[in-house]
C-alpha atoms as a PDB file:
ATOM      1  CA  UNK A   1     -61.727 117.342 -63.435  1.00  0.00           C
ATOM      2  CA  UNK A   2     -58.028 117.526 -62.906  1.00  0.00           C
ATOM      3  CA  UNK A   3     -55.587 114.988 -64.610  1.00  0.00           C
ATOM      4  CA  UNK A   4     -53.049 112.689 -62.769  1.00  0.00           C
ATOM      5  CA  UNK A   5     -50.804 115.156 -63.741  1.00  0.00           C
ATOM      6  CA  UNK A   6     -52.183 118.603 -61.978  1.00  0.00           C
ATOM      7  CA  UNK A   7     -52.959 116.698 -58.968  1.00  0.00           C
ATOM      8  CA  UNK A   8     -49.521 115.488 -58.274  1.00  0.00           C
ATOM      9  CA  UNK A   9     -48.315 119.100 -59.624  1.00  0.00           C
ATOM     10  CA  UNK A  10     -50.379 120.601 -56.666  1.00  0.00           C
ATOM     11  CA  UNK A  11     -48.090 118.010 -53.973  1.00  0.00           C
ATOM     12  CA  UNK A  12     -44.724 119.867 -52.738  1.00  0.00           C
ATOM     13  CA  UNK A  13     -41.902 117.566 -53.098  1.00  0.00           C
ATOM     14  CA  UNK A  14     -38.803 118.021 -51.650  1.00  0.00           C
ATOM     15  CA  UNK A  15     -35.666 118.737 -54.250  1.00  0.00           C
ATOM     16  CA  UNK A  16     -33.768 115.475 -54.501  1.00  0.00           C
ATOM     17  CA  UNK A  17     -30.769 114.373 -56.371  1.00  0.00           C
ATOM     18  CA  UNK A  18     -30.539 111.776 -59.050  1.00  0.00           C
ATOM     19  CA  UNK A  19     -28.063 109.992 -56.600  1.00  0.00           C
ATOM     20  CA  UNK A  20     -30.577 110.251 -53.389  1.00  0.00           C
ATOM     21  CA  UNK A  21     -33.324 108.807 -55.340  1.00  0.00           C
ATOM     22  CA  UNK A  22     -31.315 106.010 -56.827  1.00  0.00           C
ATOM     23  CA  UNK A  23     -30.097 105.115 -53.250  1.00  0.00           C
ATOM     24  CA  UNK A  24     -33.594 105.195 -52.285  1.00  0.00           C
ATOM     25  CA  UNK A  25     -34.790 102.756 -54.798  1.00  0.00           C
ATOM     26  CA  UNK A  26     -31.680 100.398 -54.549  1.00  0.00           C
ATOM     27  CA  UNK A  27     -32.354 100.363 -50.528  1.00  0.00           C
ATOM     28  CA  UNK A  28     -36.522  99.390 -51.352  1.00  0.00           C
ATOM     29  CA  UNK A  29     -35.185  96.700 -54.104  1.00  0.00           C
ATOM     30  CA  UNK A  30     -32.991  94.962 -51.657  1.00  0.00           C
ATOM     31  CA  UNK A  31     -35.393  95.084 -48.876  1.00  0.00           C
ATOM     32  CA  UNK A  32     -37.812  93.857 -51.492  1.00  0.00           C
ATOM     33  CA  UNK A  33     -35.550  91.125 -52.471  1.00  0.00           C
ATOM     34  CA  UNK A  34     -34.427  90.035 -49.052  1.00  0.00           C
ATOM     35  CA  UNK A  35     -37.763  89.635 -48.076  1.00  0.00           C
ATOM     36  CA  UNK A  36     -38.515  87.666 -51.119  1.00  0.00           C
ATOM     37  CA  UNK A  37     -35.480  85.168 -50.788  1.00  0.00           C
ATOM     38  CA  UNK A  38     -36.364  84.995 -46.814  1.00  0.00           C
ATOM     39  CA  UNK A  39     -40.303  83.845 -48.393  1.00  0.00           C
ATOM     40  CA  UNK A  40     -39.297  81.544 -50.851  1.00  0.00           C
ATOM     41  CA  UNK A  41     -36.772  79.908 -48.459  1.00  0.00           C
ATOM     42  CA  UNK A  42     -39.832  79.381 -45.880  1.00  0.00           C
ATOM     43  CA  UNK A  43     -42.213  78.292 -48.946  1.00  0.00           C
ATOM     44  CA  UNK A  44     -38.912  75.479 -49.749  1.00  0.00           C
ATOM     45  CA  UNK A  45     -38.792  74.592 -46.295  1.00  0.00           C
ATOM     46  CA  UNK A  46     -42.388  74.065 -45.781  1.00  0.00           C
ATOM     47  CA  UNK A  47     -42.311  71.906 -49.074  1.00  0.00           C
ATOM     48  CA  UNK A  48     -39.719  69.469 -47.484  1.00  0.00           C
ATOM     49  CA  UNK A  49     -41.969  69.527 -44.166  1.00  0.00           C
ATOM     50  CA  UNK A  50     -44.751  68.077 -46.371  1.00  0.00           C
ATOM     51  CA  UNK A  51     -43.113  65.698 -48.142  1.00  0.00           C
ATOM     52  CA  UNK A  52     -41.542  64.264 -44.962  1.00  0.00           C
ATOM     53  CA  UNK A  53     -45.058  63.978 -43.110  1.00  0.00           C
ATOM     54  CA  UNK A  54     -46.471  62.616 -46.712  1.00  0.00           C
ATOM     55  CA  UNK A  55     -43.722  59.658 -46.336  1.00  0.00           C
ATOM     56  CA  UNK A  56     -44.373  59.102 -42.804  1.00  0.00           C
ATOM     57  CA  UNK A  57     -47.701  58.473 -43.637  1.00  0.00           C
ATOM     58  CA  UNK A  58     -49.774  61.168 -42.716  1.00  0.00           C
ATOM     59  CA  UNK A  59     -53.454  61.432 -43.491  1.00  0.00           C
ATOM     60  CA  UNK A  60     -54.673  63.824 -46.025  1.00  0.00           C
ATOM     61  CA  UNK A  61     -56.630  66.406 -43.167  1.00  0.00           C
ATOM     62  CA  UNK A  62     -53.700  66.112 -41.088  1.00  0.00           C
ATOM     63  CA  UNK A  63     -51.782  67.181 -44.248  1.00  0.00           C
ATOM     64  CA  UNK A  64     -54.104  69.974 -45.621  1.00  0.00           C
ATOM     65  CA  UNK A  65     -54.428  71.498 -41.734  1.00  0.00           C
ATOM     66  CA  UNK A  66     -50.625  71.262 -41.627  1.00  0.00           C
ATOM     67  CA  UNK A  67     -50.472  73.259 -44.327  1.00  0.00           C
ATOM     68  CA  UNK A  68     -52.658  75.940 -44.157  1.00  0.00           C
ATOM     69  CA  UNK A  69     -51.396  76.714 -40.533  1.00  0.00           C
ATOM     70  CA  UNK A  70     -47.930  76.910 -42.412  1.00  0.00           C
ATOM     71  CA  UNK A  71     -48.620  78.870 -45.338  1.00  0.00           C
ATOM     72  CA  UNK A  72     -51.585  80.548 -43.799  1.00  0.00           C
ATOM     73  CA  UNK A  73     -48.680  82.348 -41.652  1.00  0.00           C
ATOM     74  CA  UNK A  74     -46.329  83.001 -44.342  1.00  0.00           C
ATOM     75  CA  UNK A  75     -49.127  84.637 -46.490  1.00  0.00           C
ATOM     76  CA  UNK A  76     -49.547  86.954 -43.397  1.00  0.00           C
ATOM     77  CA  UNK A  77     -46.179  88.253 -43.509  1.00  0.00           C
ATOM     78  CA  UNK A  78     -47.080  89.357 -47.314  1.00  0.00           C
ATOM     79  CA  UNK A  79     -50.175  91.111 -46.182  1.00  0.00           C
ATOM     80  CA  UNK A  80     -48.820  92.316 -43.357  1.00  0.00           C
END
């Protein structure tokens, strides 16, 4: 049984510089982080959504079917 290490030994990697790799990883951290922010802003939004349909007197199905569809699609995004 090979370790973790002889398998990925075995994998031909192209030569990269320090500087391509960090450009690499800063570009994935933004994206990461811009999707993030874009979630949580949805997440806030839907919060205020709720609150406003709680005040207006909405009844608890109505409420819990609101939001799953909500949520239900943000969630997607994640998986997706």
């Amino acid at each position: 049984m090979k370790t973790f290490e002889e398998l990925i030994s075995e994998i031909d990697y192209p030569e990269e510089t320090n500087e391509e790799v960090g450009i690499r990883a800063e570009v994935f951290l933004n994206a990461y982080q811009a999707a993030e922010n874009w979630h949580r802003k949805q997440l806030n939004n839907l919060s205020f959504q709720l609150n406003k349909r709680f005040l207006q007197g909405c009844q608890a199905k109505e409420l819990i079917w609101f939001y799953n569809e909500k949520v239900g699609g943000i969630l997607d995004d994640f998986i997706y």
